[in-house]
C-alpha atoms as a PDB file:
ATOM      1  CA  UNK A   1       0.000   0.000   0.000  1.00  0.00           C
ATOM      2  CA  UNK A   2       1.647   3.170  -1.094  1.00  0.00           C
ATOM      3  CA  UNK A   3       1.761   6.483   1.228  1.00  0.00           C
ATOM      4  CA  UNK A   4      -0.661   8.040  -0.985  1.00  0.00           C
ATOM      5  CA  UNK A   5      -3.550   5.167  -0.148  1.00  0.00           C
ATOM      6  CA  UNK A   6      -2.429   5.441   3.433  1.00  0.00           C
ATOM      7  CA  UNK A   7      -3.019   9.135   3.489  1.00  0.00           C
ATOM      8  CA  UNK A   8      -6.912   9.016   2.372  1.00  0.00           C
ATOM      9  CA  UNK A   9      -7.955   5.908   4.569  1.00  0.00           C
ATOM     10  CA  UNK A  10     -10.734   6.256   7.344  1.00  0.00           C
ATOM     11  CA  UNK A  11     -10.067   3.904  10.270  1.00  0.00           C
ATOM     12  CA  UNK A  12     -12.254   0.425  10.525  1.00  0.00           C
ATOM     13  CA  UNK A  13     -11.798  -2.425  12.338  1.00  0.00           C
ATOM     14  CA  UNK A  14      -8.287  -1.105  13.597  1.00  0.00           C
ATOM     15  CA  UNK A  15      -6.494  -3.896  15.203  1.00  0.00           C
ATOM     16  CA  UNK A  16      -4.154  -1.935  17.105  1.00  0.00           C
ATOM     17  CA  UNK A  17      -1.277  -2.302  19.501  1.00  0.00           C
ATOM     18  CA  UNK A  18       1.384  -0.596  21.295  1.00  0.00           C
ATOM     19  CA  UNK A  19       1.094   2.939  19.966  1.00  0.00           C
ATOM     20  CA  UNK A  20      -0.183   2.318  16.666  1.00  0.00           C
ATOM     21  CA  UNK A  21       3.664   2.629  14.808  1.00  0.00           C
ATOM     22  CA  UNK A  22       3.563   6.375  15.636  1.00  0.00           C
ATOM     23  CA  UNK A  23       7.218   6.321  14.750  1.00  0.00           C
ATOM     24  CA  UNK A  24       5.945   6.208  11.374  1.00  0.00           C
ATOM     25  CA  UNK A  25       4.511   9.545  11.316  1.00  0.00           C
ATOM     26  CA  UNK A  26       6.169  12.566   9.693  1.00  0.00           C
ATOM     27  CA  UNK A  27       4.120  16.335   9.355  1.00  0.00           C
ATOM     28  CA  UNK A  28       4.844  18.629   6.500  1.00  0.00           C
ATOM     29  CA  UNK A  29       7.018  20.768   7.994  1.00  0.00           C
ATOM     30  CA  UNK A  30       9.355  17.865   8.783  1.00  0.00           C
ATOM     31  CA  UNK A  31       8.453  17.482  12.909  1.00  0.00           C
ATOM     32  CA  UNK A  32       7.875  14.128  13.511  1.00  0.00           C
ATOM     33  CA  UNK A  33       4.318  13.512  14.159  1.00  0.00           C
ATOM     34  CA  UNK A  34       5.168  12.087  18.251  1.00  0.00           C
ATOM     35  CA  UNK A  35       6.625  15.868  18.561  1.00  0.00           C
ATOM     36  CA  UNK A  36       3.540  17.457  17.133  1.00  0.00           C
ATOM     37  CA  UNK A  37       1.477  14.958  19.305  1.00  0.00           C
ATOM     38  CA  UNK A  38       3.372  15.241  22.681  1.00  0.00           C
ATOM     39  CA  UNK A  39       2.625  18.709  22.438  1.00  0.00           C
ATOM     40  CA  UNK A  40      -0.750  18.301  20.638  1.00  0.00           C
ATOM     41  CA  UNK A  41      -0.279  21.443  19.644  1.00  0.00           C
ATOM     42  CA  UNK A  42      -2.718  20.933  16.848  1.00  0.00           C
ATOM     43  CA  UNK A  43      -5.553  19.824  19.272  1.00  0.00           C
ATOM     44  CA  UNK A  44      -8.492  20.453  18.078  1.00  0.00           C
ATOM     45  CA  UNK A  45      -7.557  19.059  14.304  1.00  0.00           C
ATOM     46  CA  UNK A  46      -8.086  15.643  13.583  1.00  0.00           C
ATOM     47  CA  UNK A  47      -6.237  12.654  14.285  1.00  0.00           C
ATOM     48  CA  UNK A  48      -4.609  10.577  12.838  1.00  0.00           C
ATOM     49  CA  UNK A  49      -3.759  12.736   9.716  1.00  0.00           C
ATOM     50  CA  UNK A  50      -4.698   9.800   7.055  1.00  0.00           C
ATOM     51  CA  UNK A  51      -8.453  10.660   8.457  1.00  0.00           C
ATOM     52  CA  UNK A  52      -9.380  13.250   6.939  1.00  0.00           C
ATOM     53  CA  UNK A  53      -6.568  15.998   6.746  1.00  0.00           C
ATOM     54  CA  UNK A  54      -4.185  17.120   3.624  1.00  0.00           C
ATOM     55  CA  UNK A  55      -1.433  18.444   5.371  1.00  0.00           C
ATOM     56  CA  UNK A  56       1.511  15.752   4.173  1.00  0.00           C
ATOM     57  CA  UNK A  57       1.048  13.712   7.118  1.00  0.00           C
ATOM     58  CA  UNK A  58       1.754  10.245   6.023  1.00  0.00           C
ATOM     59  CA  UNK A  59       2.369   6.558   7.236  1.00  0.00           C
ATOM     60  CA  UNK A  60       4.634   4.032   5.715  1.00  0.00           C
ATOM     61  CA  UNK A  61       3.103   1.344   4.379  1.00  0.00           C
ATOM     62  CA  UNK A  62       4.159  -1.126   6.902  1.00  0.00           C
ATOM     63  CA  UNK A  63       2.437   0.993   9.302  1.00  0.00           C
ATOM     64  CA  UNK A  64      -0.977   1.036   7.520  1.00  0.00           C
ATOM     65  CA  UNK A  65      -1.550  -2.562   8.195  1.00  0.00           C
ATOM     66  CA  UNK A  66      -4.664  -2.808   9.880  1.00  0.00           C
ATOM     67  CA  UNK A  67      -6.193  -0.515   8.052  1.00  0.00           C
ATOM     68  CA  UNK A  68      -9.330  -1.464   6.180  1.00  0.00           C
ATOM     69  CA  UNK A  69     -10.646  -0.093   2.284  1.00  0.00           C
ATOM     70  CA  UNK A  70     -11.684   3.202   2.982  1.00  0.00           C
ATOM     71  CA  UNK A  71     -15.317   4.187   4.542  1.00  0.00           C
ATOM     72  CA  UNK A  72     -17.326   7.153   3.594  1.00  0.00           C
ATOM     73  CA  UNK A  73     -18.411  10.277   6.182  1.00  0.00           C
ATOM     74  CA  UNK A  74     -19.661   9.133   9.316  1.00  0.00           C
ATOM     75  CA  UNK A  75     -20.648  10.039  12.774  1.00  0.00           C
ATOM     76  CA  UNK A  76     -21.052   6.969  14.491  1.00  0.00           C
ATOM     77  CA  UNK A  77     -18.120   5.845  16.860  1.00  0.00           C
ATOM     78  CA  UNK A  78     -17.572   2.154  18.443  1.00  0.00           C
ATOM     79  CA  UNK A  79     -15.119   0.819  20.356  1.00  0.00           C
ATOM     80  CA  UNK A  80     -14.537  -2.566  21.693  1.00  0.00           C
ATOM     81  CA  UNK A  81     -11.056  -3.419  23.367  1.00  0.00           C
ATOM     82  CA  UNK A  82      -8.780  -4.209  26.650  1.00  0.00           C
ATOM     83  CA  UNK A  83      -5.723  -1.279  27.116  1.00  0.00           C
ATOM     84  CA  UNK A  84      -2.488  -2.344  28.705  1.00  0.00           C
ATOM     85  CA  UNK A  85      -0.162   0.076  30.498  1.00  0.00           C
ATOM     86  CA  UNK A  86       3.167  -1.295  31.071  1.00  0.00           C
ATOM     87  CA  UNK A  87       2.736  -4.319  31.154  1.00  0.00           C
ATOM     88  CA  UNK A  88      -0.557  -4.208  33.403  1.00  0.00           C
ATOM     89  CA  UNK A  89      -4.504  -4.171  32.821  1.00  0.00           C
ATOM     90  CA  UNK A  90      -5.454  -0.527  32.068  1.00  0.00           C
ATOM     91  CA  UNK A  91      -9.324  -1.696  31.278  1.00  0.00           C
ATOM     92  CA  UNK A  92     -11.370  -3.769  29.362  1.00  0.00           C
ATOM     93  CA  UNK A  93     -12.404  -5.872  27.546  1.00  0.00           C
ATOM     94  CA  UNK A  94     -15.431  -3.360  27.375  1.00  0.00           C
ATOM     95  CA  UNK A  95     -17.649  -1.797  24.619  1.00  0.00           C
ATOM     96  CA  UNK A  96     -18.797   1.618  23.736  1.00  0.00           C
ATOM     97  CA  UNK A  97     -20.770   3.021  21.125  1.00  0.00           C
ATOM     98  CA  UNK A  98     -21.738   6.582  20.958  1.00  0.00           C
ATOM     99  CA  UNK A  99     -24.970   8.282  20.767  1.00  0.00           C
ATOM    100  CA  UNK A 100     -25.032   9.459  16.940  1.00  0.00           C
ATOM    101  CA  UNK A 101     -25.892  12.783  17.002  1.00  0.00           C
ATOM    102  CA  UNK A 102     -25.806  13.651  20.840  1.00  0.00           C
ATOM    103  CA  UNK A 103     -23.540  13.925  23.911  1.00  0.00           C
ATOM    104  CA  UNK A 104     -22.490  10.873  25.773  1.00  0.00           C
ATOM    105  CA  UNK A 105     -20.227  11.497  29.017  1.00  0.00           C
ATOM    106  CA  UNK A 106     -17.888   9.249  30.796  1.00  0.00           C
ATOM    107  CA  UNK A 107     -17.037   9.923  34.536  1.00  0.00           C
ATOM    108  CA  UNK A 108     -15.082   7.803  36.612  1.00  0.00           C
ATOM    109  CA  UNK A 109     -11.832   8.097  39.314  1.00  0.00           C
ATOM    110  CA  UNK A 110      -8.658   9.145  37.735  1.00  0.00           C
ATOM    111  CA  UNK A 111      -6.409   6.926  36.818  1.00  0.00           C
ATOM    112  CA  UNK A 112      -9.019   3.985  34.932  1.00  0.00           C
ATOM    113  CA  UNK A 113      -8.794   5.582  31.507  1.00  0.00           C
ATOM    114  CA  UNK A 114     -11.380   7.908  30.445  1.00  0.00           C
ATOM    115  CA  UNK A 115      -8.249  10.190  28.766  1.00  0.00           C
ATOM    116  CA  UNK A 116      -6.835   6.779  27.147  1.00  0.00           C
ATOM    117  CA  UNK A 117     -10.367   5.993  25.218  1.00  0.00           C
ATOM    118  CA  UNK A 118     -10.389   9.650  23.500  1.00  0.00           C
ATOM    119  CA  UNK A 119      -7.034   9.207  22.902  1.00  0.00           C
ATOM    120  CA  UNK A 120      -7.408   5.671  21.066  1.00  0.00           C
ATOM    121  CA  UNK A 121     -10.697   7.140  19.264  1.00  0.00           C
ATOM    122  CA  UNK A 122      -8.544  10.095  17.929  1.00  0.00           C
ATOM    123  CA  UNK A 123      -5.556   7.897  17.335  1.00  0.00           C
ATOM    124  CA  UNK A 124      -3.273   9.929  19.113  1.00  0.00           C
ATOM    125  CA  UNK A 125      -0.059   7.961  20.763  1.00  0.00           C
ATOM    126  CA  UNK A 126      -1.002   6.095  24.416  1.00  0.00           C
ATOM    127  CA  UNK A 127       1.994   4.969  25.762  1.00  0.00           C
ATOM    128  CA  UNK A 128       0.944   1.416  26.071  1.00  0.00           C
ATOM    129  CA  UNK A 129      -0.983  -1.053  24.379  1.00  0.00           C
ATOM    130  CA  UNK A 130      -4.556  -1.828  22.997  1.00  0.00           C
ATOM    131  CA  UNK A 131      -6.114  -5.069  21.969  1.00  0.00           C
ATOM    132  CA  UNK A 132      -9.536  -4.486  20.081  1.00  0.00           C
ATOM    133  CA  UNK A 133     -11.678  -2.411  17.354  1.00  0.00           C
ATOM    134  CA  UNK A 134     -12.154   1.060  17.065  1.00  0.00           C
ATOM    135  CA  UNK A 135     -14.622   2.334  14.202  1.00  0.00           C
ATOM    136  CA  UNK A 136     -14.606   5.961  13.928  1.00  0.00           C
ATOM    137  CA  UNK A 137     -14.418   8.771  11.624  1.00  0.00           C
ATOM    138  CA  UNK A 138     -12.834  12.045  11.694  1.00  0.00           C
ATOM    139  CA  UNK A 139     -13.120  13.463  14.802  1.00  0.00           C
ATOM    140  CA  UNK A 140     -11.716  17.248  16.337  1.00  0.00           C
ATOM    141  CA  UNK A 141      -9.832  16.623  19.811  1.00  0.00           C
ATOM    142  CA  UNK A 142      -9.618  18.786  23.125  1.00  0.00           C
ATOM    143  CA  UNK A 143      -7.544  18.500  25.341  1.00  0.00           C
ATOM    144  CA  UNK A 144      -7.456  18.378  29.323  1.00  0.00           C
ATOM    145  CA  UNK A 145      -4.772  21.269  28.923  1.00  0.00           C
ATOM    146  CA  UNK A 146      -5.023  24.272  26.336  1.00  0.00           C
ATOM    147  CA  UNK A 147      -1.655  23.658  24.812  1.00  0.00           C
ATOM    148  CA  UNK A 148      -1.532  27.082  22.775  1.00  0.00           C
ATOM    149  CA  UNK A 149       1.340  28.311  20.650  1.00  0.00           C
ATOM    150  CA  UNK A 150       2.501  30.933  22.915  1.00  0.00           C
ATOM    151  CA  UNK A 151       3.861  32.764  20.584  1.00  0.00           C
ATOM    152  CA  UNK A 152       0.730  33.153  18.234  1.00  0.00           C
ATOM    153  CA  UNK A 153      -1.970  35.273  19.563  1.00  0.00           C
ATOM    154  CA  UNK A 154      -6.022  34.276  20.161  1.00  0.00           C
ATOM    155  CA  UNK A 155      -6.798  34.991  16.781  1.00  0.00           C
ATOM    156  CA  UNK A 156      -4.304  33.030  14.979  1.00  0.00           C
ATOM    157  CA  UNK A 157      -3.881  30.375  17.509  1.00  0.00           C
ATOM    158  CA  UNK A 158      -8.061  29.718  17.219  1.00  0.00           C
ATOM    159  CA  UNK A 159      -7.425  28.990  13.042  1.00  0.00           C
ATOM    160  CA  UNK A 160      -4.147  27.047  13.497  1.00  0.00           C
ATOM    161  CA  UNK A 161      -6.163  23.765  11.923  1.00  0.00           C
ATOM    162  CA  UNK A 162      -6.976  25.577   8.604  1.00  0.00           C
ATOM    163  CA  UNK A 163      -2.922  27.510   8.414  1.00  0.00           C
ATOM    164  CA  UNK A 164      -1.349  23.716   9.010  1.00  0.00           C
ATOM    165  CA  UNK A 165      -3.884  22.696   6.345  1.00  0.00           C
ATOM    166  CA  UNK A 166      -2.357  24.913   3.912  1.00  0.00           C
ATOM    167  CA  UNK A 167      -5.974  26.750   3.979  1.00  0.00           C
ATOM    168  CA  UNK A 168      -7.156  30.132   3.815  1.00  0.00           C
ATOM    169  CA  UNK A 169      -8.086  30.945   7.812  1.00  0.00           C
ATOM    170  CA  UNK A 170     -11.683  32.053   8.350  1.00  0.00           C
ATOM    171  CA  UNK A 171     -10.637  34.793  10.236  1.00  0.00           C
ATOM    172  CA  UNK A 172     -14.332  36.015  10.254  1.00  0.00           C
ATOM    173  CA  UNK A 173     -15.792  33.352  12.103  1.00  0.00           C
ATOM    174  CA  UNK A 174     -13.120  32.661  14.065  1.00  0.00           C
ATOM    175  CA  UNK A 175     -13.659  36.417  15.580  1.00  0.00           C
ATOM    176  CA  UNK A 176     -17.114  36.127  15.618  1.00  0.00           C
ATOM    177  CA  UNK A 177     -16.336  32.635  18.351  1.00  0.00           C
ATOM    178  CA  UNK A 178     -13.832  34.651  19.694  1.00  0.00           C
ATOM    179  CA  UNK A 179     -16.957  37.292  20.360  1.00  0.00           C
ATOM    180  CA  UNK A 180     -19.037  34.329  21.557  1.00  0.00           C
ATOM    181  CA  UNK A 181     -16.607  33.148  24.226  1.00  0.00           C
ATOM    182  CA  UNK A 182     -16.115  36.950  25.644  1.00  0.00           C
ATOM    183  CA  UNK A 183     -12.790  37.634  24.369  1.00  0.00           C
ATOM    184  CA  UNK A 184     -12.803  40.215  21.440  1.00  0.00           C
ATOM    185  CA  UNK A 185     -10.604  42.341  23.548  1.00  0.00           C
ATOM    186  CA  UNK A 186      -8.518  39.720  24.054  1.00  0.00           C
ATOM    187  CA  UNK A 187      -8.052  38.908  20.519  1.00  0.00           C
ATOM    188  CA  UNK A 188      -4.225  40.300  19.593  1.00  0.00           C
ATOM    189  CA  UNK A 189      -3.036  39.190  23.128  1.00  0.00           C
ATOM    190  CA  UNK A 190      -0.700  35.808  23.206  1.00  0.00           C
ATOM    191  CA  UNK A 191      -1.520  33.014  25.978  1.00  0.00           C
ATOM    192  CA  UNK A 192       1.026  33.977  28.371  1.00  0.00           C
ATOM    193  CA  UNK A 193      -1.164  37.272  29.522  1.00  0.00           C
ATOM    194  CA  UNK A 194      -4.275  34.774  29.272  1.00  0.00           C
ATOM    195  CA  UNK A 195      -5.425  33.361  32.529  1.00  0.00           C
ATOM    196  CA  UNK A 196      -6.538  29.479  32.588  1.00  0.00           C
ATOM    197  CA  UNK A 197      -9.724  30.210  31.818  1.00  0.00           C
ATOM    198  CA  UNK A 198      -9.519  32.554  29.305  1.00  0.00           C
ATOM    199  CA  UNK A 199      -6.831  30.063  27.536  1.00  0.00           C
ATOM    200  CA  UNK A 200      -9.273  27.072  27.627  1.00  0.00           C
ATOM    201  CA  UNK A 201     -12.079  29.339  25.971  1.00  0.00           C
ATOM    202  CA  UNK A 202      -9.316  30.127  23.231  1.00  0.00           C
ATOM    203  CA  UNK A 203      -9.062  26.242  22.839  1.00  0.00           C
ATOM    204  CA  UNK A 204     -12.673  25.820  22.623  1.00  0.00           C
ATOM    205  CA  UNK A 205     -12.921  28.123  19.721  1.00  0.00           C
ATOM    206  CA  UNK A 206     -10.421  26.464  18.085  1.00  0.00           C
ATOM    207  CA  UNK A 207     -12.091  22.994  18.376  1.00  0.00           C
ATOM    208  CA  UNK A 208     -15.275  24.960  17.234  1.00  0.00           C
ATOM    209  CA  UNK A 209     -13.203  25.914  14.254  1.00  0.00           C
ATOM    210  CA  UNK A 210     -12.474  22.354  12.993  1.00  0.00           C
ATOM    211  CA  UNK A 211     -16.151  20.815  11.308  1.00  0.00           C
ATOM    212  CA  UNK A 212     -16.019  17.651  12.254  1.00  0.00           C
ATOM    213  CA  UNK A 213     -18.476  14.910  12.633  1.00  0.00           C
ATOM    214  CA  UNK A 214     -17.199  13.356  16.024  1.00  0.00           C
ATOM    215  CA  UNK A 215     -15.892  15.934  18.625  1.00  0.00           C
ATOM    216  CA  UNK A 216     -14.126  14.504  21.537  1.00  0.00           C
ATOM    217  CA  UNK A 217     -13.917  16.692  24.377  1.00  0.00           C
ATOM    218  CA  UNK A 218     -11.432  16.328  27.743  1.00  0.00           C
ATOM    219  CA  UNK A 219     -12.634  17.964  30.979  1.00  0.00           C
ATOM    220  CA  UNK A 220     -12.994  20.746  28.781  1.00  0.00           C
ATOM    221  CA  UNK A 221     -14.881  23.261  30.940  1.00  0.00           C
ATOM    222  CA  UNK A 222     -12.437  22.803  34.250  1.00  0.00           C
ATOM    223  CA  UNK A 223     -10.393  25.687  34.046  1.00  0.00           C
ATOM    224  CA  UNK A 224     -13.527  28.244  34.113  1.00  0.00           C
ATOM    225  CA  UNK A 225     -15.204  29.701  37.078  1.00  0.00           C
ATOM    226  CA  UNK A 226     -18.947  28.839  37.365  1.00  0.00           C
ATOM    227  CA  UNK A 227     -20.302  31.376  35.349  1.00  0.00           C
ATOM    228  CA  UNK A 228     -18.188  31.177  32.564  1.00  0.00           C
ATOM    229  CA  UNK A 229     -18.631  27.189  32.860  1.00  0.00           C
ATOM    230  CA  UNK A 230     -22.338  27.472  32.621  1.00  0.00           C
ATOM    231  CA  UNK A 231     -22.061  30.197  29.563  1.00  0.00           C
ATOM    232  CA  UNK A 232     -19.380  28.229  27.834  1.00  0.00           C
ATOM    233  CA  UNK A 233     -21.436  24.435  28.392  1.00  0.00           C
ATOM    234  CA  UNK A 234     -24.702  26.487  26.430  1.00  0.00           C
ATOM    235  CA  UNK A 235     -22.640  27.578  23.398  1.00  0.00           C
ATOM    236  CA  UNK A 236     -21.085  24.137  22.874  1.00  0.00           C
ATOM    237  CA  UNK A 237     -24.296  22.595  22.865  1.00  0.00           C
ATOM    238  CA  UNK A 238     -25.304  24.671  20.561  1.00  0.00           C
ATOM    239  CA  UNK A 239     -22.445  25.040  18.059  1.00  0.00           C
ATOM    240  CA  UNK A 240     -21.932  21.058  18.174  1.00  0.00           C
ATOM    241  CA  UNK A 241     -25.867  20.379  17.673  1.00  0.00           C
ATOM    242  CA  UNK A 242     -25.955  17.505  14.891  1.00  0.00           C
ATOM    243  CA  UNK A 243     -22.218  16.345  15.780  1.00  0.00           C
ATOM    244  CA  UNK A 244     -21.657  12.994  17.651  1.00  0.00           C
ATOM    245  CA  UNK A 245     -19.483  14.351  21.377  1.00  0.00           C
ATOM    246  CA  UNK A 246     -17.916  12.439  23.628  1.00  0.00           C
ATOM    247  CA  UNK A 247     -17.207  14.632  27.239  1.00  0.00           C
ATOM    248  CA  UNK A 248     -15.020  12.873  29.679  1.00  0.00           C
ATOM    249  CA  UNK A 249     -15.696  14.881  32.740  1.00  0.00           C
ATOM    250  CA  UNK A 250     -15.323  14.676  36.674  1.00  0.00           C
ATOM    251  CA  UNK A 251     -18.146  16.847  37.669  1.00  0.00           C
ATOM    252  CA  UNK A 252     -21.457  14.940  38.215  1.00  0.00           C
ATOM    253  CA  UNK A 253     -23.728  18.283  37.220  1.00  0.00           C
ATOM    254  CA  UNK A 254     -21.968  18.685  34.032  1.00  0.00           C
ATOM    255  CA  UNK A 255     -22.634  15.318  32.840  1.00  0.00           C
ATOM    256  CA  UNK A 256     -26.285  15.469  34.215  1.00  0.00           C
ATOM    257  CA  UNK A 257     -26.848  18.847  32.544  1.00  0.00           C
ATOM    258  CA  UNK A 258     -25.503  18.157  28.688  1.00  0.00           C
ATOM    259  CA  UNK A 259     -25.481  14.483  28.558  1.00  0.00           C
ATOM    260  CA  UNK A 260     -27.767  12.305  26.470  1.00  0.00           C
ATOM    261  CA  UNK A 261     -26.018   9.135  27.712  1.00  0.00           C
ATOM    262  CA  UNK A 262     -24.146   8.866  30.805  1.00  0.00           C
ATOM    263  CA  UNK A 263     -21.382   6.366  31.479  1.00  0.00           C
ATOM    264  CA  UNK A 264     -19.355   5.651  35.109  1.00  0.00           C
ATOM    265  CA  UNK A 265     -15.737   3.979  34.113  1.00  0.00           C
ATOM    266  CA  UNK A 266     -13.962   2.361  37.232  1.00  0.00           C
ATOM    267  CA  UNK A 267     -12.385  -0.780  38.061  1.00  0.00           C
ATOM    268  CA  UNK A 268     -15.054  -2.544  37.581  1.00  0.00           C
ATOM    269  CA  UNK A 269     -16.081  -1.766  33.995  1.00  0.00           C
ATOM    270  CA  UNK A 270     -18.394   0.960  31.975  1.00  0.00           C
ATOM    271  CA  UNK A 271     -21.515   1.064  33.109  1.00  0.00           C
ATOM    272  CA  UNK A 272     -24.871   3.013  32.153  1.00  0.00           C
ATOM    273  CA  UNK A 273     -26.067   5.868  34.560  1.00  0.00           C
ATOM    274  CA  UNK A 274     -29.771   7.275  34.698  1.00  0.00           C
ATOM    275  CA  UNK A 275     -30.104  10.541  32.794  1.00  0.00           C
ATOM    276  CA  UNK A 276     -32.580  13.310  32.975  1.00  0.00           C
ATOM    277  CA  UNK A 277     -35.623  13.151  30.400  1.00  0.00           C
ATOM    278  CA  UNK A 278     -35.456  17.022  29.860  1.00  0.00           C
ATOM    279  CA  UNK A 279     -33.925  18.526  26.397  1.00  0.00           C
ATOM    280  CA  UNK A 280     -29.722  19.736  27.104  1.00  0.00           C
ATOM    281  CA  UNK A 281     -28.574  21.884  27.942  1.00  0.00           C
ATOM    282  CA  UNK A 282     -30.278  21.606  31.138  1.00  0.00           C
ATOM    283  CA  UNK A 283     -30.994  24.095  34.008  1.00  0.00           C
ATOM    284  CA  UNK A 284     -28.358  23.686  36.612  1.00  0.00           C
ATOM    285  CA  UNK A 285     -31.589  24.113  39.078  1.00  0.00           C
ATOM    286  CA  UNK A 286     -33.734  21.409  37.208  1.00  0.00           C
ATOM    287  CA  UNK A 287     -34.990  19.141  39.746  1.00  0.00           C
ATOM    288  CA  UNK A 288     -34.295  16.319  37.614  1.00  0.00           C
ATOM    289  CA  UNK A 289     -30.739  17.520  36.992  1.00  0.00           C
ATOM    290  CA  UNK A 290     -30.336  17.604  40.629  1.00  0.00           C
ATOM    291  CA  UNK A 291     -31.679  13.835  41.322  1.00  0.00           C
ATOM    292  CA  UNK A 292     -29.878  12.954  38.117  1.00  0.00           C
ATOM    293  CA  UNK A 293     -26.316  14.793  39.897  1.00  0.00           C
ATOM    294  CA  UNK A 294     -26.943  13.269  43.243  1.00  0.00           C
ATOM    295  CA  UNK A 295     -27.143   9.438  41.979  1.00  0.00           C
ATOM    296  CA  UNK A 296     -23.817  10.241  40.074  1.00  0.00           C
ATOM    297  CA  UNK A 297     -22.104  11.178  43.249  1.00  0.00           C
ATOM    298  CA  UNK A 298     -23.540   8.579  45.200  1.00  0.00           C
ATOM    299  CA  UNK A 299     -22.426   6.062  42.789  1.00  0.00           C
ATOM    300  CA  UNK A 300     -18.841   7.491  42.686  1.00  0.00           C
ATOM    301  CA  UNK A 301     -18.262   7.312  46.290  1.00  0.00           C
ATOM    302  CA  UNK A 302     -19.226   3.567  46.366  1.00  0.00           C
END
């Protein structure tokens, strides 16, 4: 299979293992793809480069075995597999499969993997091993940390995806996000002047700025104080409407309020969680929300 091939394929029945031959990656400006990665600076694009983007990024062909014919456009996401982490159980076997269309949310302990299942689904470098399937499309990644160039400011580090493309930025829209998330006056500034809130609203936008079908989203709302939380959970429910999200999360009212399908991930497996009835994004004093928050909690502590 030639480079070329590689470069257009759409993941499908990946059988994958110990970090998917990342060494195999290169990026068009010559980085190897594990230094673009360890810095995911381009979080928010999509990963792995053969799904979807035309930025050079290609694999060898020894590394594309695995890889099925290609797949056209789609939003659904399943993933079936057991992760290994030096050596040891990480989790699994278990199964997911996304809610087309809507918001599902895994909480759970730290430590038990929620990060290492968005990372497999993007196909982004894990540091150990996984046995299993993954079916997904092109998906746009967030990080639990911002990771801006600090040397770009909020403007150009929101349309990074489109300038790596080799694209023309759409600096319009990325203002007009910019305006959304409350920082037009912060637009020419560069992230060391940015507090940690402000930052993660700069990363937001520039997930917002990637269409993608599949959006995968890490604790993506922790850095903001409760207002801002609130403001910024609305306007992602609304700009992702349609797309297929997965929110890994540790706060019990966030998944009750946007989730359409709530999972707990601990030692013991994935398992399904009660969720309100009510249409997202909910009212943080929904009585529903609150019975829906207080079973979460319970069932963490157990």
């Amino acid at each position: 299979m030639s480079d070329r091939q590689c470069h257009s394929l759409r993941r499908q029945r990946i059988h994958l293992s110990a970090d998917f031959g990342f060494q195999s990656f290169r990026g068009f400006t010559g980085f190897r793809i594990e230094e673009i990665a360890a810095t995911e600076a381009c979080r928010g694009m999509s990963y792995p480069a053969c799904a979807g983007y035309d930025i050079g990024f290609r694999r060898r062909a020894g590394a594309c075995r695995g890889y099925a014919a290609p797949v056209k456009m789609m939003t659904n996401v399943s993933f079936s597999g057991t992760c290994f982490m030096g050596g040891e159980r990480l989790f699994g076997p278990l199964e997911l499969t996304l809610r087309e269309g809507g918001w599902t949310c895994i909480l759970g302990p730290s430590g038990v993997g929620k990060s290492t299942i968005l990372r497999l689904i993007a196909g982004l470098e894990i540091g150990g091993a996984f046995e299993g399937e993954i079916d997904a499309p092109d998906v746009a990644y967030m990080a639990q940390d911002d990771l801006l160039f600090p040397w770009l400011n909020v403007l150009d580090n929101a349309v990074l995806g489109a300038r790596l493309r080799g694209e023309v930025p759409d600096f319009e829209r990325a203002k007009a996000l910019i305006g959304r998330v409350g920082l037009t006056a912060q637009i020419e500034q560069k992230p060391p002047t940015l507090s940690g809130g402000q930052r993660q609203r700069v990363a937001l936008v520039r997930t917002m700025m990637e269409d993608r079908p599949v959006i995968l989203l890490d604790e993506p709302f922790s850095a903001l104080d409760a207002r801002n939380r609130a403001q910024m959970q609305e306007l992602a429910v609304e700009l992702f409407a349609g797309r297929t999200v997965l929110l890994i999360t540790h706060d019990p009212a966030e998944a009750a309020r946007l989730s359409d399908v709530i999972y707990i991930l601990d030692e013991a497996g994935l398992r399904a969680m009660a969720v309100p009835e009510c249409e997202t994004p909910r009212a943080v004093d929904d009585a529903a929300v609150l019975r829906a928050q207080g079973a979460l909690f319970k069932e963490l502590r157990a």
